[in-house]
C-alpha atoms as a PDB file:
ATOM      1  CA  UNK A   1      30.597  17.246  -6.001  1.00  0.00           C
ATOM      2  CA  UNK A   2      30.729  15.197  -3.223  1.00  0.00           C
ATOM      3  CA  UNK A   3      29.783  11.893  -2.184  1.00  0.00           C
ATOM      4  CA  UNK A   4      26.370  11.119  -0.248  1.00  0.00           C
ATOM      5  CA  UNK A   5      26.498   7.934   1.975  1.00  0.00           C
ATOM      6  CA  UNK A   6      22.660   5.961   1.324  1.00  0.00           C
ATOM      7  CA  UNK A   7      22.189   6.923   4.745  1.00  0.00           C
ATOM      8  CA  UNK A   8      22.288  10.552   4.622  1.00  0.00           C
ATOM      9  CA  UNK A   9      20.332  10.300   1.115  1.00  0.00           C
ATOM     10  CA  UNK A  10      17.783   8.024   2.999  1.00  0.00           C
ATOM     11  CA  UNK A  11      17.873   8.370   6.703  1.00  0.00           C
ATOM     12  CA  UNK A  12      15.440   4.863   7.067  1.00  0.00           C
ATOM     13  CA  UNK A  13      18.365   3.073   4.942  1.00  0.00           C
ATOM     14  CA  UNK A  14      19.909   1.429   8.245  1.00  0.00           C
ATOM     15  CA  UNK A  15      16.400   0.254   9.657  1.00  0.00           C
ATOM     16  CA  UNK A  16      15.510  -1.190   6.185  1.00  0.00           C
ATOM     17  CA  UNK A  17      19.052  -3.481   6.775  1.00  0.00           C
ATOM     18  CA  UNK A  18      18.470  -4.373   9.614  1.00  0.00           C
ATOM     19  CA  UNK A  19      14.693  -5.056   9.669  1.00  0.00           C
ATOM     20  CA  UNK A  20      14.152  -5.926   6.283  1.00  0.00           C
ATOM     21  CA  UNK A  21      17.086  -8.277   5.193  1.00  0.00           C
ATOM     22  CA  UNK A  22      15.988 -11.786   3.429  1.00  0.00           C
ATOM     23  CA  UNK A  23      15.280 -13.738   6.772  1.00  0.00           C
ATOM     24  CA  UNK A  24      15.075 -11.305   9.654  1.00  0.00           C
ATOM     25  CA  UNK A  25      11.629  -9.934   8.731  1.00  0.00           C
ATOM     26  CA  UNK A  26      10.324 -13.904   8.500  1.00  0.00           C
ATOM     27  CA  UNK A  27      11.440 -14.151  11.567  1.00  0.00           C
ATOM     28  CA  UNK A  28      10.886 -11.285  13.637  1.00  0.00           C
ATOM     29  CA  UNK A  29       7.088 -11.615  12.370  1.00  0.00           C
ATOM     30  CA  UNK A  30       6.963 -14.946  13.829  1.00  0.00           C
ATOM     31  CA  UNK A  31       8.428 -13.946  16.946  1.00  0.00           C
ATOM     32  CA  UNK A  32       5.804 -11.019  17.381  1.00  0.00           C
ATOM     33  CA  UNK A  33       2.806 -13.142  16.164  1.00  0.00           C
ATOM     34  CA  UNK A  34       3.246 -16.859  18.219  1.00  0.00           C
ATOM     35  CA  UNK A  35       5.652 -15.580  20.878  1.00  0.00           C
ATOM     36  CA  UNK A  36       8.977 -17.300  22.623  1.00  0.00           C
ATOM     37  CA  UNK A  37       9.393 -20.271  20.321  1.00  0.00           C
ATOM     38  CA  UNK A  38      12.295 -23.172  20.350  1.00  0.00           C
ATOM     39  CA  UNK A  39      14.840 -23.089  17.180  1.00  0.00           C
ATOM     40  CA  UNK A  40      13.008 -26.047  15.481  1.00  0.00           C
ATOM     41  CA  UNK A  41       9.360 -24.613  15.905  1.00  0.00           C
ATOM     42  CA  UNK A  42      10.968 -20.981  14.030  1.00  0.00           C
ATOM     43  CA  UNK A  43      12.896 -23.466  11.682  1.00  0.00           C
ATOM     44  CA  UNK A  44       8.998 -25.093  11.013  1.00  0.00           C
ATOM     45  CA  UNK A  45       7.273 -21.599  10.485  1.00  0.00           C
ATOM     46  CA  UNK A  46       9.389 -20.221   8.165  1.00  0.00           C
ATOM     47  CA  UNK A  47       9.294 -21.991   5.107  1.00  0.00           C
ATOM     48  CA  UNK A  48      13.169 -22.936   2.841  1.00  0.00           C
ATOM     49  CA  UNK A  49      14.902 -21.397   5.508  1.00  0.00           C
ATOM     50  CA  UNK A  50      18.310 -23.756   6.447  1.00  0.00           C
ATOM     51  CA  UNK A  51      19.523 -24.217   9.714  1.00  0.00           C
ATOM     52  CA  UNK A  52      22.671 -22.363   9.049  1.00  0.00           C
ATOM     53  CA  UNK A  53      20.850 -18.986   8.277  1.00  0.00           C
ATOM     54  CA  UNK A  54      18.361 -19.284  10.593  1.00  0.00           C
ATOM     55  CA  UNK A  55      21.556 -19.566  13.131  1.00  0.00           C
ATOM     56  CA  UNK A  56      23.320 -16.956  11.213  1.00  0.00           C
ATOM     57  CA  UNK A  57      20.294 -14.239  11.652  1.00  0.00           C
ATOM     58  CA  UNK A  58      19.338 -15.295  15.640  1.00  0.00           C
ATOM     59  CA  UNK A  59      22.638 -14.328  16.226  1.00  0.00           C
ATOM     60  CA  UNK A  60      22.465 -11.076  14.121  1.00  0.00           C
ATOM     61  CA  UNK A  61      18.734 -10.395  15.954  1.00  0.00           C
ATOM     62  CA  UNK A  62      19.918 -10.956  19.426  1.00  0.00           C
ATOM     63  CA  UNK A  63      23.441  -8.418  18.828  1.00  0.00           C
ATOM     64  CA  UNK A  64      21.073  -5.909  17.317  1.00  0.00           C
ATOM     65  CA  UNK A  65      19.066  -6.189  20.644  1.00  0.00           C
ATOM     66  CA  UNK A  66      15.748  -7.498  18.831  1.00  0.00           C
ATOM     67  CA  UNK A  67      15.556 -10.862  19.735  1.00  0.00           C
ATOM     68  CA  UNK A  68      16.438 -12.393  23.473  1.00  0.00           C
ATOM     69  CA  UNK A  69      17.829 -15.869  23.650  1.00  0.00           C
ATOM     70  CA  UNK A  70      17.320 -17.680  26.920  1.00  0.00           C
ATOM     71  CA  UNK A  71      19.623 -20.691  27.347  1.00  0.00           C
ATOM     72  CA  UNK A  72      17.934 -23.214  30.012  1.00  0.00           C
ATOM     73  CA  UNK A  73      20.394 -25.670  31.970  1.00  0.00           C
ATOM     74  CA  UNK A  74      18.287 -28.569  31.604  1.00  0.00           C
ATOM     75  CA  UNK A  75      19.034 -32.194  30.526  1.00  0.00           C
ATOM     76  CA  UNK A  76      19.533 -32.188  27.307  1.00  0.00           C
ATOM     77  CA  UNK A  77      19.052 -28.469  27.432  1.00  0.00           C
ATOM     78  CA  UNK A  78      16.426 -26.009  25.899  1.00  0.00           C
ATOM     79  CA  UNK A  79      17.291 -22.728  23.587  1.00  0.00           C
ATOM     80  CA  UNK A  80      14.334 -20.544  23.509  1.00  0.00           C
ATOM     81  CA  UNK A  81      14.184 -17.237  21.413  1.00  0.00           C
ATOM     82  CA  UNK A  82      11.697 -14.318  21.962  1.00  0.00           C
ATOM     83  CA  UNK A  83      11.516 -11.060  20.637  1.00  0.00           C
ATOM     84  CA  UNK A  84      12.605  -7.981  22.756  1.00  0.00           C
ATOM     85  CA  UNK A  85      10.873  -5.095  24.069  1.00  0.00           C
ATOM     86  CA  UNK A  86      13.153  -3.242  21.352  1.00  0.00           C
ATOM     87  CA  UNK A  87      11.986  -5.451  18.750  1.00  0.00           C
ATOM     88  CA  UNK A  88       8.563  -4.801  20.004  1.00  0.00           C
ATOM     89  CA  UNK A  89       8.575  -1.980  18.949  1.00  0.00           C
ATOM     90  CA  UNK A  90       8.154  -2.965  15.214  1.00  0.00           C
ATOM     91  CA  UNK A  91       4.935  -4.436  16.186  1.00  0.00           C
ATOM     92  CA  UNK A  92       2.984  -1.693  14.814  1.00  0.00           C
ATOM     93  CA  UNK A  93       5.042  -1.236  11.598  1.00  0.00           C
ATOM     94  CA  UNK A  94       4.656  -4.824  11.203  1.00  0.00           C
ATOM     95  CA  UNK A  95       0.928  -4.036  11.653  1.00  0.00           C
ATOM     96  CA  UNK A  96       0.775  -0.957   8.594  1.00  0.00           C
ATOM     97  CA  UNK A  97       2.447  -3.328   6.562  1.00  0.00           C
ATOM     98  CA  UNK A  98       0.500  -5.696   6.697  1.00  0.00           C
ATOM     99  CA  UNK A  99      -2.638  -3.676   6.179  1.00  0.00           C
ATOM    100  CA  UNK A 100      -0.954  -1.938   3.418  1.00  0.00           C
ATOM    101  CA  UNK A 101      -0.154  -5.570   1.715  1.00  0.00           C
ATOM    102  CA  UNK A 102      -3.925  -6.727   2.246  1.00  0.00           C
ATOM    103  CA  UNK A 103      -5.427  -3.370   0.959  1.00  0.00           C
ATOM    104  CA  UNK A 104      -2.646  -3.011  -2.279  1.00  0.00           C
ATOM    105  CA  UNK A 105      -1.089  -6.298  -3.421  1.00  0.00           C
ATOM    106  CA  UNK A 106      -3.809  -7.245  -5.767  1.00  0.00           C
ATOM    107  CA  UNK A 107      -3.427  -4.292  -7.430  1.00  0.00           C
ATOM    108  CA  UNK A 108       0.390  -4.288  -7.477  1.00  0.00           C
ATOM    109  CA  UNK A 109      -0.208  -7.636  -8.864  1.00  0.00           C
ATOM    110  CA  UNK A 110      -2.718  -6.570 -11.746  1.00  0.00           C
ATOM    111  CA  UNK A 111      -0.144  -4.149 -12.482  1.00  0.00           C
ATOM    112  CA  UNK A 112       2.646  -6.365 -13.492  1.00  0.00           C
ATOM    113  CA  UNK A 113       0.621  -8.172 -15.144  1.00  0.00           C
ATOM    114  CA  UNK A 114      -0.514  -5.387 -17.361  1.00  0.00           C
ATOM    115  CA  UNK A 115       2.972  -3.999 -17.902  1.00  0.00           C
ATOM    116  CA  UNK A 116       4.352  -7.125 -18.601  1.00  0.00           C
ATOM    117  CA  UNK A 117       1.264  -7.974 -21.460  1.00  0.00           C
ATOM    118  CA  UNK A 118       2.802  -4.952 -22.778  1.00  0.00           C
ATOM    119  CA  UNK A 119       6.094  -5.371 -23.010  1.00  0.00           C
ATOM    120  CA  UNK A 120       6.112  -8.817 -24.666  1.00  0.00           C
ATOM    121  CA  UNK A 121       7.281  -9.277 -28.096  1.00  0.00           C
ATOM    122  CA  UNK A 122       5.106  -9.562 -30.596  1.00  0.00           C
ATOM    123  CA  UNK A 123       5.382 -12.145 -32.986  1.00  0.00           C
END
């Protein structure tokens, strides 16, 4: 028998790790919804995220070619992040999902509801 990598068992495994990790959706969507925004107006929109991981995933966005950071040599200068015409491209996924969420959450919601009314223990 041999081994199967996730990837070849699910060829959307890489795109789900880098698209849907913890933070980088958060941010992406914000990105693609209010446009180029400074570090503390992301840091505002995106609520319990720390400074450190908000850093930490930028950095990871703009070396996966999703985000663009544009330094500007100002006094005291001015760090502004956008997302890239690659990252643009996850507009419309974005979109679907969003749709689907609005159009199935309630229900996903009555269901665990449901199954966990019946799987509590009975007295």
């Amino acid at each position: 028998m041999t081994d199967v990598t996730p990837e070849l068992a699910c060829p959307i495994a890489p795109v789900v790790d880098i698209v849907f990790s913890r933070w980088t959706t958060p941010i992406l969507w914000a990105l693609n919804e209010y446009g180029r925004q400074r570090f503390v107006q992301l840091e505002r929109r995106i609520d319990s995220i720390t400074p450190k991981v908000l850093t930490q995933r930028l950095r990871q966005l703009e070396r996966d070619g999703l985000v663009v950071r544009t330094y500007h040599r100002e006094v005291p200068p001015r760090v502004e992040y956008e997302i890239s015409p690659l990252g643009l491209t996850l507009a419309p996924l974005f979109a679907n999902l969003a749709d689907w969420a609005k159009a199935n959450l309630p229900t996903v919601e009555t269901n665990r509801t449901t199954y966990d009314d019946s799987n509590r223990p009975r007295p």
